[in-house]
C-alpha atoms as a PDB file:
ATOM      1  CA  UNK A   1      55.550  15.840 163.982  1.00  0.00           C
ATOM      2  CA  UNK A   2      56.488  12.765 161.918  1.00  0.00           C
ATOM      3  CA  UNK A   3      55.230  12.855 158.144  1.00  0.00           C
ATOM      4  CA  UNK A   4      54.538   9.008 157.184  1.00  0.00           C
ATOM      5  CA  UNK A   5      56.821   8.673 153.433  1.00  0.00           C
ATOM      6  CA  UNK A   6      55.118   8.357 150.077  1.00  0.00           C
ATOM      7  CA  UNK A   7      55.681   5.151 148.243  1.00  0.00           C
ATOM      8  CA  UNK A   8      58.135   6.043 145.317  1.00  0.00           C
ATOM      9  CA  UNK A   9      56.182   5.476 142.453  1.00  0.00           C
ATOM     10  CA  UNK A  10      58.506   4.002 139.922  1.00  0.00           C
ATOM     11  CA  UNK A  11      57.940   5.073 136.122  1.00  0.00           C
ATOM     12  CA  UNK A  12      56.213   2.209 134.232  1.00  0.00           C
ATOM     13  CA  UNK A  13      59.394   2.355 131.944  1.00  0.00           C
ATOM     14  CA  UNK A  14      62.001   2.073 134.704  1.00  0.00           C
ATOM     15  CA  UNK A  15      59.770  -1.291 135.122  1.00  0.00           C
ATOM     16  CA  UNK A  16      60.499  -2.628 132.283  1.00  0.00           C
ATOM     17  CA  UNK A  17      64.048  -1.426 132.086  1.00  0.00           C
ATOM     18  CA  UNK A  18      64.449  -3.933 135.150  1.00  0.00           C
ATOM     19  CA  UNK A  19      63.154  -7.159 133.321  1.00  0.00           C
ATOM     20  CA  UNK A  20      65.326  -7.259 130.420  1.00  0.00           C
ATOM     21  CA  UNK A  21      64.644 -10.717 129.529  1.00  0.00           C
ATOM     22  CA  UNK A  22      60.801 -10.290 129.250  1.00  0.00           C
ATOM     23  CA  UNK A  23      61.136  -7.706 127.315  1.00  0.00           C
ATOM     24  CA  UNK A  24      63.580  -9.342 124.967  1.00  0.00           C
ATOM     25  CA  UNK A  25      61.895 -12.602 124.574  1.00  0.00           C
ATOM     26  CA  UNK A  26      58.365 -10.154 123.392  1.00  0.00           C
ATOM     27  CA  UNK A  27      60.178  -8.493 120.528  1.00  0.00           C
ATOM     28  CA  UNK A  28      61.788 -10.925 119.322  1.00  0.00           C
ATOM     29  CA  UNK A  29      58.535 -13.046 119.617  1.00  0.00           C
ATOM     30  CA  UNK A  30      56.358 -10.103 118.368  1.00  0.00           C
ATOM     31  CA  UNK A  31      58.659  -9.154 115.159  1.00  0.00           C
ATOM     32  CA  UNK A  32      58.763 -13.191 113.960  1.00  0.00           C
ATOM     33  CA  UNK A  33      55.340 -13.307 114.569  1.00  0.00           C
ATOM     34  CA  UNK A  34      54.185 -10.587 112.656  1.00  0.00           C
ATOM     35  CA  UNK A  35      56.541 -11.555 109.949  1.00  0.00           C
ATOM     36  CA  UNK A  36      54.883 -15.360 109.798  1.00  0.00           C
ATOM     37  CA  UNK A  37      51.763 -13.895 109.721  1.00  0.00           C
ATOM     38  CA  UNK A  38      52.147 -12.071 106.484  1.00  0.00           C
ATOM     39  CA  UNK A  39      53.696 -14.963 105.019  1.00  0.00           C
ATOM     40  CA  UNK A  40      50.434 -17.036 105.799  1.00  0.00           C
ATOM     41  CA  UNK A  41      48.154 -14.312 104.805  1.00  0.00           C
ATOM     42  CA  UNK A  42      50.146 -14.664 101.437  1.00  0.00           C
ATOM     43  CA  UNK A  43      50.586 -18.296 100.961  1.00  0.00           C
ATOM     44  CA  UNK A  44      46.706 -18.020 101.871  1.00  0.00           C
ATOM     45  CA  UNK A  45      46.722 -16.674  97.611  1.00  0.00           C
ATOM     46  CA  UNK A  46      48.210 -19.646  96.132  1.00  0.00           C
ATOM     47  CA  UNK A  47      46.264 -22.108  98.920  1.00  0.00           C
ATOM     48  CA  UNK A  48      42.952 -21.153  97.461  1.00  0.00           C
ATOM     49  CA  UNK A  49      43.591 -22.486  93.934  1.00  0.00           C
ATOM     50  CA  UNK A  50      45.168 -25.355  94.937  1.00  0.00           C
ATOM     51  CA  UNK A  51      48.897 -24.187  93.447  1.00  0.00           C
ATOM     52  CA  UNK A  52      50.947 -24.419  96.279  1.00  0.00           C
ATOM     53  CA  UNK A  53      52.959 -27.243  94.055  1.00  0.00           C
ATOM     54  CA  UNK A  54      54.076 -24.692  91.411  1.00  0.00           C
ATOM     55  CA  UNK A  55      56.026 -22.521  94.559  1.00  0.00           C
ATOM     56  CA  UNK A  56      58.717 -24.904  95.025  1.00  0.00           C
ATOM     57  CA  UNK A  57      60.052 -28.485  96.085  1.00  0.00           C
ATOM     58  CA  UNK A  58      57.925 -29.707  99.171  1.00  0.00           C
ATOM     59  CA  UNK A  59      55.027 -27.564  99.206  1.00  0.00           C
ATOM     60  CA  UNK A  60      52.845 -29.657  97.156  1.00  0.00           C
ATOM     61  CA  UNK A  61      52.400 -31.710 100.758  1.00  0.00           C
ATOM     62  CA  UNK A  62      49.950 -28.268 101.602  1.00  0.00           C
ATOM     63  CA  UNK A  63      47.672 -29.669  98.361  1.00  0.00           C
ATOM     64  CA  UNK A  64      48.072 -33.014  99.644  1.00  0.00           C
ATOM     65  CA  UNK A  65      47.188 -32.030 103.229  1.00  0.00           C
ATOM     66  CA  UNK A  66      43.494 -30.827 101.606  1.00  0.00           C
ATOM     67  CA  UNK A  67      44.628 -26.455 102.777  1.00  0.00           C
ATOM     68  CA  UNK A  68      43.521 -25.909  99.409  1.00  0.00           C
ATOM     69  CA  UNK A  69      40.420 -23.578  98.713  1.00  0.00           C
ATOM     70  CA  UNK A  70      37.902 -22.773 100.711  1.00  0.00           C
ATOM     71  CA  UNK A  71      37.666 -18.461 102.137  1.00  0.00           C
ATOM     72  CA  UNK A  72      34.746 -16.287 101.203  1.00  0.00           C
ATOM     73  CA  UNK A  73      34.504 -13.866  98.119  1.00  0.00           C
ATOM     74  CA  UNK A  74      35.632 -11.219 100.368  1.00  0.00           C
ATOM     75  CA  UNK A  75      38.074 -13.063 101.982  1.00  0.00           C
ATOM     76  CA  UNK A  76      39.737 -14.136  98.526  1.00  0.00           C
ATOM     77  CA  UNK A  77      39.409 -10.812  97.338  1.00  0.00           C
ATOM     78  CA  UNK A  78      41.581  -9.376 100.351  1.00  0.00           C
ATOM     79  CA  UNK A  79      44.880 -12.042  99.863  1.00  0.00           C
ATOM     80  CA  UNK A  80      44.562 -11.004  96.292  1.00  0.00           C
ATOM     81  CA  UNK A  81      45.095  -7.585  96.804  1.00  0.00           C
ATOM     82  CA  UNK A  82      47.344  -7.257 100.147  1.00  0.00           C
ATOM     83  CA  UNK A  83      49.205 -10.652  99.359  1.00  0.00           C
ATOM     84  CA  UNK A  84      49.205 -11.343  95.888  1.00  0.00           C
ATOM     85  CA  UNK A  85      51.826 -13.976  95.112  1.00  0.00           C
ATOM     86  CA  UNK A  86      51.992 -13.349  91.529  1.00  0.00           C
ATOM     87  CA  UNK A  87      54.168 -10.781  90.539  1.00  0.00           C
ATOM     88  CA  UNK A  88      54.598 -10.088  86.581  1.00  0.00           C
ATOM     89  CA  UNK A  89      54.970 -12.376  83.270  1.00  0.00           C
ATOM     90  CA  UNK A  90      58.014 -14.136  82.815  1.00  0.00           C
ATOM     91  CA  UNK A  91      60.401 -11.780  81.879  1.00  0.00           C
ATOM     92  CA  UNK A  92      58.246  -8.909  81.906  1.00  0.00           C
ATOM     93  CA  UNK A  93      58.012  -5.334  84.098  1.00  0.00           C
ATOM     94  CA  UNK A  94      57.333  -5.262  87.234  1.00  0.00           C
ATOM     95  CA  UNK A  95      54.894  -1.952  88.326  1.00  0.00           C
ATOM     96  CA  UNK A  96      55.793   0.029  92.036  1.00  0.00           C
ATOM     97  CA  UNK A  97      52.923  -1.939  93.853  1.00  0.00           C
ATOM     98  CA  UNK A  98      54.576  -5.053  92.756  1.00  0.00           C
ATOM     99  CA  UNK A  99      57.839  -4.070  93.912  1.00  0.00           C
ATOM    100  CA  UNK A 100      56.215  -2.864  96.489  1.00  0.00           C
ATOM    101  CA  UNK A 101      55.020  -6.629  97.459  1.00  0.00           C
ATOM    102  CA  UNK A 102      57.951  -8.164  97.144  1.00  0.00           C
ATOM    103  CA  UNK A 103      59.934  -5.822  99.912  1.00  0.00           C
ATOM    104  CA  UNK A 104      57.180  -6.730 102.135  1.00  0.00           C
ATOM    105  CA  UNK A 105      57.804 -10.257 101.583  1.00  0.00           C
ATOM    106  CA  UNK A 106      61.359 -10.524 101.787  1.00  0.00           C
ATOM    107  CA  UNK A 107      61.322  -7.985 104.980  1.00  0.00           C
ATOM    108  CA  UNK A 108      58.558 -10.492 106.653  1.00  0.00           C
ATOM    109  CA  UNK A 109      60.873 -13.361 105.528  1.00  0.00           C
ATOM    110  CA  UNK A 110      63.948 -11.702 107.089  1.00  0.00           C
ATOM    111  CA  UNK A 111      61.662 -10.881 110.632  1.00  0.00           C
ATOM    112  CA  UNK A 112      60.706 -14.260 110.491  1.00  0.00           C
ATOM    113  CA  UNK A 113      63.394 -16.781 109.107  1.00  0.00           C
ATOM    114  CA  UNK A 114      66.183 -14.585 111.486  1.00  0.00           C
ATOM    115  CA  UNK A 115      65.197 -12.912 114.955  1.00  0.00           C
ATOM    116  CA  UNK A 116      64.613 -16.599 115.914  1.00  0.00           C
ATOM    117  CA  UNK A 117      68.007 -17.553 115.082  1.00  0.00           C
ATOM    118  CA  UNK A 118      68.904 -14.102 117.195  1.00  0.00           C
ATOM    119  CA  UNK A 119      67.255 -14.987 120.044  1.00  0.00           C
ATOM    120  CA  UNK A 120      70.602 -16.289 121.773  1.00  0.00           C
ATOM    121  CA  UNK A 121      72.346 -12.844 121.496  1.00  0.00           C
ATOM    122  CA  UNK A 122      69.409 -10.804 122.328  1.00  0.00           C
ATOM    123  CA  UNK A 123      68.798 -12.636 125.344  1.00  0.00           C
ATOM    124  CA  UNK A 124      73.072 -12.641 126.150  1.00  0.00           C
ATOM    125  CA  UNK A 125      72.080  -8.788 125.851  1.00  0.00           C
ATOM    126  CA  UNK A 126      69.730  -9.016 128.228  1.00  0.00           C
ATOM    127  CA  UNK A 127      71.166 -10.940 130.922  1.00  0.00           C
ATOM    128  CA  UNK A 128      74.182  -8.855 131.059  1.00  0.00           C
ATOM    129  CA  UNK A 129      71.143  -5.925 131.071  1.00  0.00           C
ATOM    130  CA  UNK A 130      69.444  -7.740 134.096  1.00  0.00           C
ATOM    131  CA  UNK A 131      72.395  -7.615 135.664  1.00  0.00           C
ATOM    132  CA  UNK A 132      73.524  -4.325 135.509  1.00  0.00           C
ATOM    133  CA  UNK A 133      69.974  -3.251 136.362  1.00  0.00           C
ATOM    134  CA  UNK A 134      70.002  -5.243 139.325  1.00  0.00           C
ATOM    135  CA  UNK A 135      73.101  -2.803 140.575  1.00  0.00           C
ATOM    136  CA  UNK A 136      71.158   0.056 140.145  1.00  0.00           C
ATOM    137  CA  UNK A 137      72.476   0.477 136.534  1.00  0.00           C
ATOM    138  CA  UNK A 138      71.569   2.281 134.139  1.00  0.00           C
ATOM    139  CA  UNK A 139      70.493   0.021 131.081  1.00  0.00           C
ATOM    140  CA  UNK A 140      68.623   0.267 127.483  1.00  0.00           C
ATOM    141  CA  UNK A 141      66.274  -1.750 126.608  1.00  0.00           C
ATOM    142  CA  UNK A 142      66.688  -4.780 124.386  1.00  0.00           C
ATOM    143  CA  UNK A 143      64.202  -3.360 121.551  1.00  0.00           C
ATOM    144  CA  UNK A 144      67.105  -1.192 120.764  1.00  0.00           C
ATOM    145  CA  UNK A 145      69.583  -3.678 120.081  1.00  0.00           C
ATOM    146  CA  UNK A 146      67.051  -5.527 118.522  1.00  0.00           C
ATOM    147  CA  UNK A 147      66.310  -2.580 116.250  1.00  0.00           C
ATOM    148  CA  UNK A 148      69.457  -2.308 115.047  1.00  0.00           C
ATOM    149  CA  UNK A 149      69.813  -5.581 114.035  1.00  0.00           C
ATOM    150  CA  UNK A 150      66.638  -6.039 112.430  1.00  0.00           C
ATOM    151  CA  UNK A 151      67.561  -2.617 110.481  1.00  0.00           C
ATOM    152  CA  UNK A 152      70.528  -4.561 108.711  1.00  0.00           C
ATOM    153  CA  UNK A 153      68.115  -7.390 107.653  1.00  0.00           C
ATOM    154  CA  UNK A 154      65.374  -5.045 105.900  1.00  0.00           C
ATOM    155  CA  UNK A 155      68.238  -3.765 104.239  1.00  0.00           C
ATOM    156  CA  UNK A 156      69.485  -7.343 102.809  1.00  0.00           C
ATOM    157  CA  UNK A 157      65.118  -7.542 101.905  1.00  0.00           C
ATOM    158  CA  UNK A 158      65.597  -4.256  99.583  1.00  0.00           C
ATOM    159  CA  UNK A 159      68.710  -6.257  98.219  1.00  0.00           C
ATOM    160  CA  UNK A 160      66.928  -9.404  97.688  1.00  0.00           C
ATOM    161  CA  UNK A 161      64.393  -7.645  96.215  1.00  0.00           C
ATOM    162  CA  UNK A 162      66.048  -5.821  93.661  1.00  0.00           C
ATOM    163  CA  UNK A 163      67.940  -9.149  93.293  1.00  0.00           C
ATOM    164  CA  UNK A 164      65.018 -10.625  92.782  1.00  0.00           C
ATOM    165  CA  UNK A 165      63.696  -8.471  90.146  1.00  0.00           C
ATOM    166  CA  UNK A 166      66.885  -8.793  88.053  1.00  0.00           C
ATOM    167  CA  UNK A 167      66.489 -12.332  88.114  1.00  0.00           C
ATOM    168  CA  UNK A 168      62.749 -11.697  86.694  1.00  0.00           C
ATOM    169  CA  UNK A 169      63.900 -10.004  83.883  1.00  0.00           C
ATOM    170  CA  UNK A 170      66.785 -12.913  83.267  1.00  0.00           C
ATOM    171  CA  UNK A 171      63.626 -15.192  83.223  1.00  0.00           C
ATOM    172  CA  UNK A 172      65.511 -17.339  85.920  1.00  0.00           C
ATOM    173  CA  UNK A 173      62.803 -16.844  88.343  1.00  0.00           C
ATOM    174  CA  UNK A 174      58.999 -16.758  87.173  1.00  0.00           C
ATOM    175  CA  UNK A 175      55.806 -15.198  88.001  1.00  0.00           C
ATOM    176  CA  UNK A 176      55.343 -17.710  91.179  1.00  0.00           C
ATOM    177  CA  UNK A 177      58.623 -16.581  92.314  1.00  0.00           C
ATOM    178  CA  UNK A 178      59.972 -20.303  91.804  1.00  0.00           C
ATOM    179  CA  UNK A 179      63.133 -21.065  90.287  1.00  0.00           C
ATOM    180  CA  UNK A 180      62.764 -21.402  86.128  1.00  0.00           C
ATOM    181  CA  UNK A 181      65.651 -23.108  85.705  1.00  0.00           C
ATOM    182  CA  UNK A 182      67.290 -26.280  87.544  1.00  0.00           C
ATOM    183  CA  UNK A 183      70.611 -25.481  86.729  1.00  0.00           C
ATOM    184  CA  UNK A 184      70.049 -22.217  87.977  1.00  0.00           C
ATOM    185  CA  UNK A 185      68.967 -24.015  91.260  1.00  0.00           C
ATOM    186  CA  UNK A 186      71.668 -26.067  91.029  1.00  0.00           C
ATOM    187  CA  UNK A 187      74.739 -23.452  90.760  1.00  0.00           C
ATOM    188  CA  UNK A 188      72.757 -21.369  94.115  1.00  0.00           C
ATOM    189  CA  UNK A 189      73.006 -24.612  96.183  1.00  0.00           C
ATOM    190  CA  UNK A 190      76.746 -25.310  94.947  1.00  0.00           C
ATOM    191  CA  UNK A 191      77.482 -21.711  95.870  1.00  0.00           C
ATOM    192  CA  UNK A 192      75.977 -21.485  99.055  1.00  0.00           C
ATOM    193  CA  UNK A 193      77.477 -24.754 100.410  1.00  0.00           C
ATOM    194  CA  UNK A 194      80.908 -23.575  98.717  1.00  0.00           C
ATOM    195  CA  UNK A 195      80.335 -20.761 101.142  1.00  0.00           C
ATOM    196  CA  UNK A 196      80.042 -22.829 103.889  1.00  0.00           C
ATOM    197  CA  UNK A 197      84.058 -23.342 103.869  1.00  0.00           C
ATOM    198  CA  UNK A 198      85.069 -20.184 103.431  1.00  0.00           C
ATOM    199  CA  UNK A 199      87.054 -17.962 106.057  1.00  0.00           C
ATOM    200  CA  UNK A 200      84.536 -15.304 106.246  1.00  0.00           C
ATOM    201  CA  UNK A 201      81.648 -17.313 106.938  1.00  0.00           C
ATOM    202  CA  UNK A 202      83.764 -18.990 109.908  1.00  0.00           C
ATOM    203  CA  UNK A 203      84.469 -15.683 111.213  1.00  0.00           C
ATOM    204  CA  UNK A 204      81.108 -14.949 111.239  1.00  0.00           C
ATOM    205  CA  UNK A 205      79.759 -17.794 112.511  1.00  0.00           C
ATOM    206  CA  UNK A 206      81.863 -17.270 115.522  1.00  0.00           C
ATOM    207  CA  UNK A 207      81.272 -14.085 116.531  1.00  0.00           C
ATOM    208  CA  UNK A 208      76.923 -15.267 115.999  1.00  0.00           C
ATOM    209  CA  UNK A 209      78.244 -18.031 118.706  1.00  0.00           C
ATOM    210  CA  UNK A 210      79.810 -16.528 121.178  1.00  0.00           C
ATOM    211  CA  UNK A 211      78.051 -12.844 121.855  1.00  0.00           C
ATOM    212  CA  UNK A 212      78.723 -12.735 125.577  1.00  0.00           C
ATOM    213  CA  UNK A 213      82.700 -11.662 124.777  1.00  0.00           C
ATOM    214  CA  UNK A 214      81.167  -9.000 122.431  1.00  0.00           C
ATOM    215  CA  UNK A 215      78.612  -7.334 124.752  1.00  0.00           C
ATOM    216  CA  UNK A 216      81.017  -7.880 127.267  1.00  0.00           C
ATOM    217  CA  UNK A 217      83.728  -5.567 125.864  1.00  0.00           C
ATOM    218  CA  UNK A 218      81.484  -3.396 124.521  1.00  0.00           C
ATOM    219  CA  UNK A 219      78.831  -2.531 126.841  1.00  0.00           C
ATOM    220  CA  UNK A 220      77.458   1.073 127.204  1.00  0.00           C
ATOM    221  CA  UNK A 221      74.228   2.651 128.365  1.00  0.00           C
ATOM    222  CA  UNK A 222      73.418   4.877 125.292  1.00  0.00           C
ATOM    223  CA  UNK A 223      70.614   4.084 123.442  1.00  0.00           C
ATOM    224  CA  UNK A 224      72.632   5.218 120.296  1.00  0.00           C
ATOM    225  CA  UNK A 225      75.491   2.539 121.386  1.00  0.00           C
ATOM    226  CA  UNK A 226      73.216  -0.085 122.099  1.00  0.00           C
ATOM    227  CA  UNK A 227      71.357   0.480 118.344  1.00  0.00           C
ATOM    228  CA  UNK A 228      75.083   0.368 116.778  1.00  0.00           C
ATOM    229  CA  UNK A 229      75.719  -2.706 118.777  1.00  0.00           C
ATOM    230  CA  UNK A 230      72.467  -4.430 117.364  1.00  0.00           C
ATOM    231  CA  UNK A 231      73.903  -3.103 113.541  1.00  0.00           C
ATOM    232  CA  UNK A 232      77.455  -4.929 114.125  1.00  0.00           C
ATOM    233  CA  UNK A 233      75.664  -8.483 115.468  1.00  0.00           C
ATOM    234  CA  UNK A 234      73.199  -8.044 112.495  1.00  0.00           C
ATOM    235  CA  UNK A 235      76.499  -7.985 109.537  1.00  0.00           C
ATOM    236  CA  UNK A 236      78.003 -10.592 111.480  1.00  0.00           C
ATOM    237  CA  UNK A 237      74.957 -12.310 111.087  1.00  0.00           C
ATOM    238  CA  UNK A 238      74.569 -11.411 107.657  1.00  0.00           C
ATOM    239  CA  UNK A 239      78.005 -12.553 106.748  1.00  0.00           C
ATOM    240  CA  UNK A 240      77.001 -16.243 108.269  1.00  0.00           C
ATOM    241  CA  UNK A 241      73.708 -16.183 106.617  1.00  0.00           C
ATOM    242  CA  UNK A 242      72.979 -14.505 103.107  1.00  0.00           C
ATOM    243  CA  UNK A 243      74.172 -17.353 101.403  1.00  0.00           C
ATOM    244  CA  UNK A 244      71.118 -19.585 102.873  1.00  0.00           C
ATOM    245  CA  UNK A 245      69.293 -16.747 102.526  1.00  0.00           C
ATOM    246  CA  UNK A 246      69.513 -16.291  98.611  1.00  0.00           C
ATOM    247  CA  UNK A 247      68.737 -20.437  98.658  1.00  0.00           C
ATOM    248  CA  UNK A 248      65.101 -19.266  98.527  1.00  0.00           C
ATOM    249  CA  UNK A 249      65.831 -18.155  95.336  1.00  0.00           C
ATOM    250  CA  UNK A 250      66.598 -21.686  94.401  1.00  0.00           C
ATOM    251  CA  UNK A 251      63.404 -24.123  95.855  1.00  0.00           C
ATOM    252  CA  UNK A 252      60.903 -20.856  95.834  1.00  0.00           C
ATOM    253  CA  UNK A 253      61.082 -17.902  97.521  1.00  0.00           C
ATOM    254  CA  UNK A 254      57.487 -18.250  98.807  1.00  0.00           C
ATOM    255  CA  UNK A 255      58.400 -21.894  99.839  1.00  0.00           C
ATOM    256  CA  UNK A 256      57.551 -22.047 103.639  1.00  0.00           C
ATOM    257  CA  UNK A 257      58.512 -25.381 103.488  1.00  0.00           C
ATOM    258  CA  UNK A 258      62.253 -24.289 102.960  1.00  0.00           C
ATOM    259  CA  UNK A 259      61.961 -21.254 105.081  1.00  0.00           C
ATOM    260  CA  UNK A 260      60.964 -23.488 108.151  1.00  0.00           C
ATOM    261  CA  UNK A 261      63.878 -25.586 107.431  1.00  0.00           C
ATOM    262  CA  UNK A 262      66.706 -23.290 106.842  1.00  0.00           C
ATOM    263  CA  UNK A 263      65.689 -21.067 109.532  1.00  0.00           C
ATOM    264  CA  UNK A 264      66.135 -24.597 111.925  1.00  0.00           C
ATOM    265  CA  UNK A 265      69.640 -25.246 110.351  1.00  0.00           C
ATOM    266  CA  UNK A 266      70.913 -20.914 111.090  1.00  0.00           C
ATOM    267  CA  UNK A 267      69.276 -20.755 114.819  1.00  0.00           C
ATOM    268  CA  UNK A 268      71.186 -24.867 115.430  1.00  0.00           C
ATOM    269  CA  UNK A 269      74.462 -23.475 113.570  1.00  0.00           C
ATOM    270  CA  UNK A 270      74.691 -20.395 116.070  1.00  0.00           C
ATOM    271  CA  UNK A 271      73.635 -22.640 118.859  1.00  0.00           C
ATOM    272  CA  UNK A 272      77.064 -24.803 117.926  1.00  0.00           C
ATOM    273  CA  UNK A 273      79.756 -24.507 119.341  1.00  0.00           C
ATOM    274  CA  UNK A 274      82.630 -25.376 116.909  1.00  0.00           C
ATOM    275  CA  UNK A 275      82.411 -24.675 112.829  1.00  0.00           C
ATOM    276  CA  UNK A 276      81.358 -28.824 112.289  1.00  0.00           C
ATOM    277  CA  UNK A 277      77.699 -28.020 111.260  1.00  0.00           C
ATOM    278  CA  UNK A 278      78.280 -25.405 109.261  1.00  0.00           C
ATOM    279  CA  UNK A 279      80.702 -27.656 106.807  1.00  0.00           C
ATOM    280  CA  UNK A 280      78.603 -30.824 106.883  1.00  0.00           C
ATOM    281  CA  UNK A 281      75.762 -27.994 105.886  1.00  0.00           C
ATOM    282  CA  UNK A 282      77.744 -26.986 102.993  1.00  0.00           C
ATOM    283  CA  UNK A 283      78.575 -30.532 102.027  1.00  0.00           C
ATOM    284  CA  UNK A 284      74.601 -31.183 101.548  1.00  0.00           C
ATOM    285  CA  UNK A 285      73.679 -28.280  99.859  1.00  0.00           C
ATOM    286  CA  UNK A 286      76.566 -29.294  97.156  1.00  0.00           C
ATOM    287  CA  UNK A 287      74.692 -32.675  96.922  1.00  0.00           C
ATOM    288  CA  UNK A 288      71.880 -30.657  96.683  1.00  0.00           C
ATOM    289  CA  UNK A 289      72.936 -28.269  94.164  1.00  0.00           C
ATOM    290  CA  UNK A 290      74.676 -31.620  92.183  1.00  0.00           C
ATOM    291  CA  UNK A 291      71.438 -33.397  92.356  1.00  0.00           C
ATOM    292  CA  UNK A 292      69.629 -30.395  90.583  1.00  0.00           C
ATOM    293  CA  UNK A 293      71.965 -30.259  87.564  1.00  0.00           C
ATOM    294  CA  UNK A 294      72.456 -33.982  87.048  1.00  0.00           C
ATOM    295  CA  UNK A 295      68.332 -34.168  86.641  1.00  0.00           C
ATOM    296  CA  UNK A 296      67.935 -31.371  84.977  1.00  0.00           C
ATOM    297  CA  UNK A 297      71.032 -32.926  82.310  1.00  0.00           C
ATOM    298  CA  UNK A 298      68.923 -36.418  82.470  1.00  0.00           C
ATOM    299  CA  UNK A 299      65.810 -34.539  81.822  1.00  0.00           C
ATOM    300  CA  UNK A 300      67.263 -33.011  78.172  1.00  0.00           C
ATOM    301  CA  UNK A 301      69.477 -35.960  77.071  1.00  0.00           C
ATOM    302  CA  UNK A 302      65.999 -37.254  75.243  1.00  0.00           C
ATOM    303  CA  UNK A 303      65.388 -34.440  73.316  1.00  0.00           C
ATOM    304  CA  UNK A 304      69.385 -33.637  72.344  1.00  0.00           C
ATOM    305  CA  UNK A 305      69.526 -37.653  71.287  1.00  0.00           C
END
């Protein structure tokens, strides 16, 4: 007597083992989003008084776009205490809540100014994924790799941030987290297009470009492998991008303005295919950096004459 066979019921995991893409398009889309969010929840502090101005080049267009004020008692109340974009007096101590703060914002900066730019690799990771699953593979899912590389960049945010707090205490950056000093701005911008030309940022740059060869030569099915994989893309693409990175420093680190636009120029630099971008990059942020000193040197001849 014939028994009639039981559908296989496949493990909701196994499911999404076998759509690699999806799944690596959702955390990458997840993690930026979450990381945008805080950073609107915070610029929502300095929106409500009408200061968005005193955070850096470009964002008094938010003032002149009318975003100023308006939220409830309750609602200002909440951004004050969760998001508070004030950190300190100029040159003064910083408390642990403060601190605190500014990890938060420099890890939702790094979530949301980077895994865009990653979305190319993670998604190189995931077709080769789709493909081994396809075959019956085994495969780990791209949340791993993107852990790992994520993990590097909320690492460079605890850097930044102690970065940033030295610069407090220099009195080069102040209580808005704006730049205090134009010549300060200036010599970041110089550096960071100086950087531009250098050999390790090329080397970098390349491997950001080209992660099929990587994945490729690499490939394994261990969760642990997969994790360490995600670590090595994220220094390669910390070696191509901290320099941009610590630009914040220079127009405002709470400058969305800035963040929008240097998150554009990494995610079209990794998109390249030759190193082309990166130098004419490096040759405007000179400008840039030039352009800074020369005004701020106009700006005191007055008072030396």
């Amino acid at each position: 007597m014939s028994r009639t066979a039981e559908p296989i019921q496949v493990p909701s995991g196994a499911r999404w083992a076998a759509r690699p893409r999806l799944v690596a398009i959702l955390s990458v889309a997840i993690l930026a989003g979450l990381g945008w969010i805080y950073l609107g929840l915070m610029m929502a502090g300095a929106l409500q008084t009408g200061a968005a101005a005193s955070l850096g080049p470009g964002m008094g267009l938010l003032d002149l776009l009318g975003l100023a004020g308006g939220g409830d008692g309750f609602g200002r109340a909440l951004v004050e205490v969760l998001c508070r974009p004030t950190f300190g007096s100029a040159g003064g101590a910083w408390d642990a809540t403060q601190f605190a703060l500014v990890v938060v914002m420099w890890s939702a900066m790094a979530l949301a100014m980077m895994l865009p730019t990653a979305g190319a690799m993670i998604l190189a990771y995931a077709e080769i994924a789709a493909t081994a699953a396809r075959k019956g593979e085994s495969v780990v899912s791209p949340v791993v790799l993107t852990a790992g590389y994520a993990a590097v960049w909320l690492g460079f945010a605890l850097a930044a941030s102690l970065l940033q707090w030295g610069l407090a205490r220099a009195s080069l950056v102040d209580p808005a987290m704006a730049s205090a000093s134009p010549l300060f701005s200036g010599a970041v911008f110089i550096g960071a297009g100086l950087y531009q030309f250098s050999s390790l940022k090329h080397a970098c740059v390349t491997r950001c470009q080209r992660p099929f060869p990587f994945f490729f030569s690499r490939w394994t099915d261990r969760a642990s492998g997969v994790f360490r994989l995600g670590l090595r893309q994220g220094v390669y693409c910390l070696g191509c991008c901290w320099a941009m990175m610590l630009a914040m420093f220079a127009v405002g680190v709470m400058n969305v303005v800035w963040m929008a636009a240097l998150g554009t120029i990494m995610a079209i630099e990794k998109l390249s295919v030759t190193t082309r971008f990166s130098r004419a990059i490096g040759v405007i942020f000179i400008a840039i950096g030039a352009a800074f000193i020369v005004t701020s040197v106009i700006a005191q001849w007055p008072a030396r004459a």
